[in-house]
N, C-alpha and C. Protein backbone atom coordinates (compact mmCIF):
# COMPACT_ATOMS: atom_id res chain seq x y z
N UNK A 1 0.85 -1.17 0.00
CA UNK A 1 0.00 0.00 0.00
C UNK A 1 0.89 1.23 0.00
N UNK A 2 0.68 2.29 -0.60
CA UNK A 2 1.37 3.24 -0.85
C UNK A 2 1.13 4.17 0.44
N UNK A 3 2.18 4.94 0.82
CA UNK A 3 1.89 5.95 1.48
C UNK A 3 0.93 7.39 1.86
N UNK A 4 -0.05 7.02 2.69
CA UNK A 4 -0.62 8.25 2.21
C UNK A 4 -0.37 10.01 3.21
N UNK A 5 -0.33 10.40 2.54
CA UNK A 5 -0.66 12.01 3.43
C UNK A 5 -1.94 11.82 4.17
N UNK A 6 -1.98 12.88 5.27
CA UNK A 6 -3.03 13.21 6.47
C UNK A 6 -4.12 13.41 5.05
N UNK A 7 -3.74 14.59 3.75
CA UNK A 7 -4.75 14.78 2.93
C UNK A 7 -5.29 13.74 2.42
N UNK A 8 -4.84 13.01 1.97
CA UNK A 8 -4.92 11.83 1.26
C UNK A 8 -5.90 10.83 2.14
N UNK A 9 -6.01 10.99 3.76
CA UNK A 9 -6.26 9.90 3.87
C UNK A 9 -7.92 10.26 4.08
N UNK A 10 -7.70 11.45 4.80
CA UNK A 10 -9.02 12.09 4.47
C UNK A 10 -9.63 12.39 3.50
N UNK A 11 -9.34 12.14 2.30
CA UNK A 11 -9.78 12.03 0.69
C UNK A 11 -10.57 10.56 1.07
N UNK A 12 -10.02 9.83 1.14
CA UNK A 12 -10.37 8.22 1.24
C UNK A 12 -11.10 8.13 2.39
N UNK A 13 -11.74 8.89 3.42
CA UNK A 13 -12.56 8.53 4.12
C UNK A 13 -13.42 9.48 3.92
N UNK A 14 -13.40 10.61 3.37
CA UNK A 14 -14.36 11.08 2.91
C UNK A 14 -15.22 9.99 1.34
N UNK A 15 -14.49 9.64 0.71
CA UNK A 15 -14.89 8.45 -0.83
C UNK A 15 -15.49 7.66 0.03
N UNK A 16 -14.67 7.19 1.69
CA UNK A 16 -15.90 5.49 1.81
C UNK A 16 -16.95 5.89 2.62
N UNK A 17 -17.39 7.09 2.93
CA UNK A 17 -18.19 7.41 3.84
C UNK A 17 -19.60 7.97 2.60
N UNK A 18 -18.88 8.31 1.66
CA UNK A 18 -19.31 8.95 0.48
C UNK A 18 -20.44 7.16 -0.28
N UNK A 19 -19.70 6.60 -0.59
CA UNK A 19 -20.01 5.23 -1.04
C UNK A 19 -21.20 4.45 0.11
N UNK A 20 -20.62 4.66 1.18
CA UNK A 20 -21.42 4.33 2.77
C UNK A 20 -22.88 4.72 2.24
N UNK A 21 -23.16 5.97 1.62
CA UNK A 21 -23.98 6.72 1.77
C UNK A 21 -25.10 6.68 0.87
N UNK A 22 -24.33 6.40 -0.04
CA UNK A 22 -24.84 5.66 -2.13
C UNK A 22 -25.35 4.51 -2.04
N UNK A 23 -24.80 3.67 -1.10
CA UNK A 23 -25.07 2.06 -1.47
C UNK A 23 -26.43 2.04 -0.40
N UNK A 24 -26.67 2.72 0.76
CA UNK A 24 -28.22 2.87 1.47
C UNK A 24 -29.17 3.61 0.05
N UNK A 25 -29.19 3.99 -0.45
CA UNK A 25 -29.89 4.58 -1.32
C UNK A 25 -30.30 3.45 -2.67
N UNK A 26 -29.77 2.38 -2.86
CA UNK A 26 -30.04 1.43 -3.64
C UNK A 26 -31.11 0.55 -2.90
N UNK A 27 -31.89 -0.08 -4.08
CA UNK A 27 -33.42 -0.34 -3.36
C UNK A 27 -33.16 -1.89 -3.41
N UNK A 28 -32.47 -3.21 -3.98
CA UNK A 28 -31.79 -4.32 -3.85
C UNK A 28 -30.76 -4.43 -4.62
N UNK A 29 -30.05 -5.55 -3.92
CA UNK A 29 -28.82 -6.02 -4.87
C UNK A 29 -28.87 -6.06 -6.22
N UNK A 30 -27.65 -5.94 -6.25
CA UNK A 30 -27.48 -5.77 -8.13
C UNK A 30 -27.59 -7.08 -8.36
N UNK A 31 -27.94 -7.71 -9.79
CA UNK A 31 -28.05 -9.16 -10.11
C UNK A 31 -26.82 -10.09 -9.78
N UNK A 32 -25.42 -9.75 -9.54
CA UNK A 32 -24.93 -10.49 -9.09
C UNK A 32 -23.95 -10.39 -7.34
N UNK A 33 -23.64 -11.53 -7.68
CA UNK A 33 -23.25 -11.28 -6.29
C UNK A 33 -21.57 -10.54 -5.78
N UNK A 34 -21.64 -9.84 -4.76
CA UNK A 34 -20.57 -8.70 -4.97
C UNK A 34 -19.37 -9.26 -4.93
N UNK A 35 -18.16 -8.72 -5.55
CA UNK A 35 -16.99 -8.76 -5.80
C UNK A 35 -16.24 -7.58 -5.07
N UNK A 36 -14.99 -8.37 -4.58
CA UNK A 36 -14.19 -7.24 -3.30
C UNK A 36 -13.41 -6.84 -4.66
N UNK A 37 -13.14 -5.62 -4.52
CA UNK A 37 -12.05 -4.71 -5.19
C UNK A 37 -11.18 -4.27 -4.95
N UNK A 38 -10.73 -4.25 -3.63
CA UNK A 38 -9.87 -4.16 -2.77
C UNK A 38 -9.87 -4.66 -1.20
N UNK A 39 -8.95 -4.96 -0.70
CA UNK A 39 -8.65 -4.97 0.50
C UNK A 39 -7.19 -4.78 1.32
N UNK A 40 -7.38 -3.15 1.99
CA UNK A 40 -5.98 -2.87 2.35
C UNK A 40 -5.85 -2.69 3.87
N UNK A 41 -4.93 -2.23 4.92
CA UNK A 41 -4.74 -2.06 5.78
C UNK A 41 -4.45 -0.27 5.91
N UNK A 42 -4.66 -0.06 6.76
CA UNK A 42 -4.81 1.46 6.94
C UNK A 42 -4.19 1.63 8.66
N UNK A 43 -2.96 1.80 8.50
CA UNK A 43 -2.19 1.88 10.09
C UNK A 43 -2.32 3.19 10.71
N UNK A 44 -2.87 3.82 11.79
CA UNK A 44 -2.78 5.24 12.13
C UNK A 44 -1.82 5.06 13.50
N UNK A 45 -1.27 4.32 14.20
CA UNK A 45 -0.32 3.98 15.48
C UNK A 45 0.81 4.02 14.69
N UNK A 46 2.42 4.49 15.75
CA UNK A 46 2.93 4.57 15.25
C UNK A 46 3.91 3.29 15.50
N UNK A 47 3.47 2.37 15.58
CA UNK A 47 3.98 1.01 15.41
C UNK A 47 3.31 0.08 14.98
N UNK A 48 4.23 -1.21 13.71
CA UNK A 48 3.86 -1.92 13.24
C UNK A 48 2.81 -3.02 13.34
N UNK A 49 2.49 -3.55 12.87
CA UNK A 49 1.34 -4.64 13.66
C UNK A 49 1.07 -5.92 12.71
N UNK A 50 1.07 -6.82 13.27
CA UNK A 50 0.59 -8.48 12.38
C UNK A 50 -0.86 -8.28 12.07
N UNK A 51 -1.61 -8.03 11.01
CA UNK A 51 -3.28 -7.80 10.56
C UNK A 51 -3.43 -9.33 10.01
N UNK A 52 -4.52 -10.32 10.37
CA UNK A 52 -5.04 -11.00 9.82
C UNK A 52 -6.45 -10.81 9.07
N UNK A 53 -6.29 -11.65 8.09
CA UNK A 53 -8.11 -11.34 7.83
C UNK A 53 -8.51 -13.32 7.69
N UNK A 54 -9.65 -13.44 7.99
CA UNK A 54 -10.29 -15.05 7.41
C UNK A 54 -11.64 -14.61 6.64
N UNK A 55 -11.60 -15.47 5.92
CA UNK A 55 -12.79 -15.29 4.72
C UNK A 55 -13.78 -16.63 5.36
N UNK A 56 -14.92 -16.92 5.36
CA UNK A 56 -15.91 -17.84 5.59
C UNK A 56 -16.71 -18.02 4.76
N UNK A 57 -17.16 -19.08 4.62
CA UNK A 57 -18.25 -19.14 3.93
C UNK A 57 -19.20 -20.09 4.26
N UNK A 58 -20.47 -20.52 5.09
CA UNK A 58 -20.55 -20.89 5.46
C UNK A 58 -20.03 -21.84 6.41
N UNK A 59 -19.25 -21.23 7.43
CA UNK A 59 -18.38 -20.95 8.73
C UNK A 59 -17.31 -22.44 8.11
N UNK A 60 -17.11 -22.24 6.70
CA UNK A 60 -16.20 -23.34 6.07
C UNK A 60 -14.60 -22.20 6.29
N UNK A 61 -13.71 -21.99 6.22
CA UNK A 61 -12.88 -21.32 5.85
C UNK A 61 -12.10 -21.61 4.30
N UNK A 62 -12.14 -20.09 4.23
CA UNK A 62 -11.62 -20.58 2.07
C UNK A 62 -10.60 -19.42 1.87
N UNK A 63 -9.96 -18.62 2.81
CA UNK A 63 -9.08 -17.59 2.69
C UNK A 63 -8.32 -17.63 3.73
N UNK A 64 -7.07 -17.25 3.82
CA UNK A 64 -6.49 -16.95 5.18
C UNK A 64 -5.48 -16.24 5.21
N UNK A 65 -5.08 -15.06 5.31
CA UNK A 65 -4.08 -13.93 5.33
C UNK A 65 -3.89 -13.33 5.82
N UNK A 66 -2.31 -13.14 6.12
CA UNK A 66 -1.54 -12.25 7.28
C UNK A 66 -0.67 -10.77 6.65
N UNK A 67 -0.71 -10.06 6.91
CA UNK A 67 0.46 -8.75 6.40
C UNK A 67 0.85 -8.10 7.71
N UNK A 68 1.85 -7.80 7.31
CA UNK A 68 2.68 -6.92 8.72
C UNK A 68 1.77 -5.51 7.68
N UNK A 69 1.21 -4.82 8.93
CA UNK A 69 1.30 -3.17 8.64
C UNK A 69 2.23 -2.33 9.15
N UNK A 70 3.08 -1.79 8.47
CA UNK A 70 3.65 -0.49 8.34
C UNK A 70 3.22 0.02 9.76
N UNK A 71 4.38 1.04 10.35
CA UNK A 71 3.45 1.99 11.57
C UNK A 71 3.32 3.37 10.71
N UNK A 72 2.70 4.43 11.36
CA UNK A 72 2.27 5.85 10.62
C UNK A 72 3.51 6.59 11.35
N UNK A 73 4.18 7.43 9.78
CA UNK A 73 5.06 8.39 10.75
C UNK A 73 4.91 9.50 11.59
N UNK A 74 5.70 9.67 12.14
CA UNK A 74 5.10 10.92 12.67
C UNK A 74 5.44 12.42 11.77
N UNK A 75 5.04 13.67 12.19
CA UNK A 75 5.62 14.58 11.53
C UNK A 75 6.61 14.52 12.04
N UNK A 76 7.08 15.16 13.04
CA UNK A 76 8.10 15.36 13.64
C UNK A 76 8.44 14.20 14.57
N UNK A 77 9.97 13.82 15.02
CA UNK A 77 10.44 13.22 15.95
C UNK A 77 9.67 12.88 17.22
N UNK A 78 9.40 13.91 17.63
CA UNK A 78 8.38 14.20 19.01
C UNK A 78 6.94 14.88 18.90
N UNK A 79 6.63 14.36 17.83
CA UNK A 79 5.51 14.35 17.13
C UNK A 79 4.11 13.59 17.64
N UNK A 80 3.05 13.98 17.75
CA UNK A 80 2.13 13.06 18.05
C UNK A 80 0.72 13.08 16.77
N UNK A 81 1.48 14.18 16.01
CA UNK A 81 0.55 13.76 14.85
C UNK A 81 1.04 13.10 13.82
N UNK A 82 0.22 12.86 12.79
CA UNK A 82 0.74 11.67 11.16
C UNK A 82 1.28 12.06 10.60
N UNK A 83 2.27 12.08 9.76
CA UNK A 83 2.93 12.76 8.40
C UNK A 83 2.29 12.01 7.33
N UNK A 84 2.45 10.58 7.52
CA UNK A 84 1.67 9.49 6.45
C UNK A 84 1.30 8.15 7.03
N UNK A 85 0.62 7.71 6.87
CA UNK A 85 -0.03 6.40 7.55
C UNK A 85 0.40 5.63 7.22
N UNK A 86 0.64 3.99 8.21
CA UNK A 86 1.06 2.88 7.59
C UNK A 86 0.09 2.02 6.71
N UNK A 87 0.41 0.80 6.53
CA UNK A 87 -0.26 -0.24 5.62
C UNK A 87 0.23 -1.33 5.22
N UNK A 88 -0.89 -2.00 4.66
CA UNK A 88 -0.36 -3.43 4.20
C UNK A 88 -1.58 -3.06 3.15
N UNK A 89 -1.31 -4.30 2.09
CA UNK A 89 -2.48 -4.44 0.86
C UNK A 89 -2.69 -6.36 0.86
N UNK A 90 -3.81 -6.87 0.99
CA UNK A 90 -3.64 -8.03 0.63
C UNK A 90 -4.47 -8.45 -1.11
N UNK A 91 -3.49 -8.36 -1.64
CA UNK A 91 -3.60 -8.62 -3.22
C UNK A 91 -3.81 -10.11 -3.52
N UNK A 92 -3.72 -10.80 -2.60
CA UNK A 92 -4.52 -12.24 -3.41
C UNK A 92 -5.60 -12.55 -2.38
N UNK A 93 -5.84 -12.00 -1.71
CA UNK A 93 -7.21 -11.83 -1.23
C UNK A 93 -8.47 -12.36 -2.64
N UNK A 94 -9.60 -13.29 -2.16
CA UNK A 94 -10.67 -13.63 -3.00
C UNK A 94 -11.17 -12.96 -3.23
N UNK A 95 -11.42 -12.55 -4.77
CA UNK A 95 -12.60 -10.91 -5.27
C UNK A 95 -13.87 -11.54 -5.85
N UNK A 96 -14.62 -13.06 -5.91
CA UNK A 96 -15.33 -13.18 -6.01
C UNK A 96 -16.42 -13.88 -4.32
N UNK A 97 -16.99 -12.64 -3.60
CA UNK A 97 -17.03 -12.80 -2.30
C UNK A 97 -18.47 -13.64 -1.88
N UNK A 98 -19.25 -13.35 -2.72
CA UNK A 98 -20.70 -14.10 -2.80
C UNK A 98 -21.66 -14.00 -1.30
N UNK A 99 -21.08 -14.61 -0.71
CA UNK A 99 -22.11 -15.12 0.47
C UNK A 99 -21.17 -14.78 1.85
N UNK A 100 -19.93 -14.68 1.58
CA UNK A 100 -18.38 -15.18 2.29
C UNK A 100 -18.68 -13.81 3.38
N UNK A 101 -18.19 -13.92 4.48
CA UNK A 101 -18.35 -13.22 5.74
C UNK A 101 -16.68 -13.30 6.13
N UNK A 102 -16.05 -11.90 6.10
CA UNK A 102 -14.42 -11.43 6.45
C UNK A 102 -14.23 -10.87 8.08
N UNK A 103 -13.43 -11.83 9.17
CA UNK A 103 -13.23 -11.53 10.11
C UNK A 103 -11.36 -10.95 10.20
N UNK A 104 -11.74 -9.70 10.88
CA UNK A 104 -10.11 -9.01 10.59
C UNK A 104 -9.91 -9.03 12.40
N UNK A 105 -8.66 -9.19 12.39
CA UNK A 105 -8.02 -8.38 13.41
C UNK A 105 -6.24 -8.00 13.74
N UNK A 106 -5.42 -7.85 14.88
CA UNK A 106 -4.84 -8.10 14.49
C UNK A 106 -3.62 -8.48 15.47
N UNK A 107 -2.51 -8.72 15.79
CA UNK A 107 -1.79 -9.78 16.41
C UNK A 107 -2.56 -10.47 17.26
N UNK A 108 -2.35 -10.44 18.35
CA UNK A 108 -2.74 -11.57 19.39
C UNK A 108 -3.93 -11.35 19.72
N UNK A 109 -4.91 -10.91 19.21
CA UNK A 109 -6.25 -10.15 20.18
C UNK A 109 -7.55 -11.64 19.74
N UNK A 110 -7.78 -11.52 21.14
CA UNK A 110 -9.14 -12.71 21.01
C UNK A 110 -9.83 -12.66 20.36
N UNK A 111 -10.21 -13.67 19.62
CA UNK A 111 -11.34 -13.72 18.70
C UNK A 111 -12.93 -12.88 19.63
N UNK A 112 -12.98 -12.66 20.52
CA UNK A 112 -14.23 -11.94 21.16
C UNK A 112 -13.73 -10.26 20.28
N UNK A 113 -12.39 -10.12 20.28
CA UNK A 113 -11.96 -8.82 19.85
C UNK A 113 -12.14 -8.57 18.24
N UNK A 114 -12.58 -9.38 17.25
CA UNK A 114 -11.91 -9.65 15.73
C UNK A 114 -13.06 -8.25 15.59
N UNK A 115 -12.89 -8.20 14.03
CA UNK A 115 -14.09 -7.13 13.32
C UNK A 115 -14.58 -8.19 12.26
N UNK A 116 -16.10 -8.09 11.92
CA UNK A 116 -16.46 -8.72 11.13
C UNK A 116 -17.30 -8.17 10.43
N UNK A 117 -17.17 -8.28 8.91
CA UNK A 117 -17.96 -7.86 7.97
C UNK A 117 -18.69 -9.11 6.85
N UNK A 118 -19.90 -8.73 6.68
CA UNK A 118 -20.98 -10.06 6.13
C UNK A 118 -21.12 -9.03 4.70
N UNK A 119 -20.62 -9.91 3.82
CA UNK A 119 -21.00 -9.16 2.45
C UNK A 119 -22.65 -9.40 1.90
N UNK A 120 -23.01 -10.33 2.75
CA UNK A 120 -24.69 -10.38 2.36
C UNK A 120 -25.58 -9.76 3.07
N UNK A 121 -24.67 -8.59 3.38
CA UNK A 121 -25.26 -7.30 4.40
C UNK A 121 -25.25 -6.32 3.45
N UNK A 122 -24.59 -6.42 2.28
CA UNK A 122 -24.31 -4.96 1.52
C UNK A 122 -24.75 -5.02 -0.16
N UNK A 123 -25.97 -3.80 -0.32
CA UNK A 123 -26.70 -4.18 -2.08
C UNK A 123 -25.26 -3.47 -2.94
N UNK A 124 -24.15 -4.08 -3.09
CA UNK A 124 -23.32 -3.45 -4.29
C UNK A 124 -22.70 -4.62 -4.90
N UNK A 125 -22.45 -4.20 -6.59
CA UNK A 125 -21.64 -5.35 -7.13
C UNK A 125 -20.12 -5.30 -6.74
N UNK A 126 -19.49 -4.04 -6.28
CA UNK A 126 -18.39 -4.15 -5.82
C UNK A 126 -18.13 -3.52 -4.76
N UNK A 127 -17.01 -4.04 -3.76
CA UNK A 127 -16.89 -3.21 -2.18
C UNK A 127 -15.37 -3.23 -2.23
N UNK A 128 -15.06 -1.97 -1.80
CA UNK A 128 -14.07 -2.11 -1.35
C UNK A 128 -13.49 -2.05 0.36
N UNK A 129 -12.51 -2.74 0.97
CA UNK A 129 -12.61 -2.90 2.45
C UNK A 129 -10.97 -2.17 2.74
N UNK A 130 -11.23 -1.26 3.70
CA UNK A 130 -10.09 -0.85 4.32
C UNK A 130 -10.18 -1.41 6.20
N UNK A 131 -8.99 -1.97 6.23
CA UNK A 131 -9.38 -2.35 7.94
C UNK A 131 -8.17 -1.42 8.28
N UNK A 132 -9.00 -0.88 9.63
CA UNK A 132 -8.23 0.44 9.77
C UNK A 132 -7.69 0.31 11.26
N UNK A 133 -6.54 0.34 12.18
CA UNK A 133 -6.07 0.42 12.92
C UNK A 133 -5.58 1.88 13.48
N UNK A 134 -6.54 1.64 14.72
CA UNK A 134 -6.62 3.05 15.25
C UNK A 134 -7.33 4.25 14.73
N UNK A 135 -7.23 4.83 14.99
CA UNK A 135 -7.81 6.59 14.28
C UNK A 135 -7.05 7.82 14.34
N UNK A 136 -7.77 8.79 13.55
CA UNK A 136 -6.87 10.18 13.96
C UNK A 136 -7.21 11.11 14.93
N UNK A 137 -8.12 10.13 15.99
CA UNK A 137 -7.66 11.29 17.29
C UNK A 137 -7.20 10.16 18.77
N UNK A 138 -7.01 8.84 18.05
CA UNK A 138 -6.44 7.78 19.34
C UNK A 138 -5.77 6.81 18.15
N UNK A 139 -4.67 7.03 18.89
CA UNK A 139 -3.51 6.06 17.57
C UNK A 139 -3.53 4.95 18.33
N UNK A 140 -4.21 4.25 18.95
CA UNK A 140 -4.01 2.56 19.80
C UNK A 140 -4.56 1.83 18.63
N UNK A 141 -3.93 0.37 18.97
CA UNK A 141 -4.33 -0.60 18.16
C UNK A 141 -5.88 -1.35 17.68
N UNK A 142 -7.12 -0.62 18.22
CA UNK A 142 -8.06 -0.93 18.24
C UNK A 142 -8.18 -0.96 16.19
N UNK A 143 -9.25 -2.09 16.10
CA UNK A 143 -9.20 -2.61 14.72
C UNK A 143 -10.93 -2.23 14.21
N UNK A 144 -10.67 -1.74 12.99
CA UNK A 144 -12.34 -1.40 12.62
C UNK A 144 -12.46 -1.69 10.66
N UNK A 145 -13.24 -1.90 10.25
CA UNK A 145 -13.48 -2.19 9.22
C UNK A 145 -14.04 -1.39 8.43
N UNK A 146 -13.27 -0.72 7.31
CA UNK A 146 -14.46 0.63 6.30
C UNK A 146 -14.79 -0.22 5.27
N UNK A 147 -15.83 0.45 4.80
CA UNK A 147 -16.33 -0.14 3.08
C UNK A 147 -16.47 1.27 2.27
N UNK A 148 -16.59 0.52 0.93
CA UNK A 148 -17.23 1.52 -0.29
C UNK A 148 -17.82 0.59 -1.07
N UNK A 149 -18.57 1.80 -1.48
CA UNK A 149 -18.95 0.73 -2.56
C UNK A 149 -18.91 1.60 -4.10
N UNK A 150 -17.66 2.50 -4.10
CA UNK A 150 -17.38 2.61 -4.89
C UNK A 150 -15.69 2.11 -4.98
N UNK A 151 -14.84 1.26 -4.69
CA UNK A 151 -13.16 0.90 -4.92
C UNK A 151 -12.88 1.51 -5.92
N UNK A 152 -11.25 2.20 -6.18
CA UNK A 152 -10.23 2.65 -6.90
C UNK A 152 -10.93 1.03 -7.94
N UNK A 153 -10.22 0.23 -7.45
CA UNK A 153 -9.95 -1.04 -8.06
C UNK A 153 -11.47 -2.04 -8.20
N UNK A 154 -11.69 -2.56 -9.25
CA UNK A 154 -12.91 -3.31 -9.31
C UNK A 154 -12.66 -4.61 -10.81
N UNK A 155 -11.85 -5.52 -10.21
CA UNK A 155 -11.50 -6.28 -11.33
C UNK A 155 -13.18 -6.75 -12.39
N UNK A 156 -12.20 -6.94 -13.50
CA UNK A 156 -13.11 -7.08 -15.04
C UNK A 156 -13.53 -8.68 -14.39
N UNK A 157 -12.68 -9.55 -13.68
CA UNK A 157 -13.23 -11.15 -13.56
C UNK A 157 -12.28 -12.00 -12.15
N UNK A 158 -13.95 -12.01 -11.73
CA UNK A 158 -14.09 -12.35 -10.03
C UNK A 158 -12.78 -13.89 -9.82
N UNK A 159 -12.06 -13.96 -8.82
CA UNK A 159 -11.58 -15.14 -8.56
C UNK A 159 -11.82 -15.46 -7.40
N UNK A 160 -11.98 -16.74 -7.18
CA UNK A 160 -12.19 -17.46 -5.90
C UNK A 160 -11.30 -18.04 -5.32
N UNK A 161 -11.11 -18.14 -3.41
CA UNK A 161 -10.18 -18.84 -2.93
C UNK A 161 -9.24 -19.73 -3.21
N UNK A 162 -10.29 -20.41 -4.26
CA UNK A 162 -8.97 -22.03 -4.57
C UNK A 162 -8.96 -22.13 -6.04
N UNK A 163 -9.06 -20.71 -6.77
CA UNK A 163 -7.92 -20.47 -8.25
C UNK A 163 -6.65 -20.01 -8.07
């Protein structure tokens, strides 16, 4: 995942809050079933962290992925605000998601702690997922999950776990 500026990142949470907002306004799902377009990590602490995600599908497991995230720099040395945020991207992540329910979290934290998102909660043909660690007014490791449902990225042809 590329680096982003404080601007930048607020560009991108203004787009998924924006998308948040579009996809309540649709009256049912589109005819097929949605496809992830992305899925990245979004670090706001200024230390690194192990992010998992598991994919389900009918509580079968068909995905399983780890990325170290990046920590966010600071401006300054003795800094307590961002200069640019960390990240991870998981690029072979499954983009044909169907029914499949994504539990994130990240190093050691109990499964009572994970975040979970049900894609048969959301009317779009494509979502994109940022799991976001921490925020910009408490940089702790607490783990949360954004969507859009408009993604940068929205592949031409869906793949599944075991292509």
């Amino acid at each position: 995942m590329p680096d982003l500026s404080r601007r930048e990142a607020l560009r991108l949470c203004g787009v998924t809050l924006s998308g948040a907002v579009a996809g309540c306004s649709t009256g049912s799902r589109e005819s097929s079933d949605p496809t992830l377009g992305e899925l990245d990590v979004s670090n706001h602490d200024f230390r690194s962290y192990a992010v998992s995600v598991l994919f389900l599908d009918d509580d079968e497991p068909v995905y399983h992925g780890e990325r170290t995230a990046t920590p966010a720099e600071p401006e300054t040395a003795d800094s307590s605000e961002v200069a640019r945020l960390g990240g991870a991207t998981f690029e072979d992540a499954p983009t044909d998601v169907g029914d499949y329910v994504l539990y994130a979290w990240r190093d050691d934290q109990p499964v009572s702690e994970w975040r979970k998102f049900d894609f048969r909660e959301h009317d779009s043909s494509c979502i994109g997922l940022m799991v976001q660690i921490g925020d910009t007014t408490s940089r702790t490791g607490e783990v949360s999950i954004w969507y859009t449902n408009n993604p940068e990225r929205c592949p031409a042809k869906a793949t599944t776990a075991s292509e």
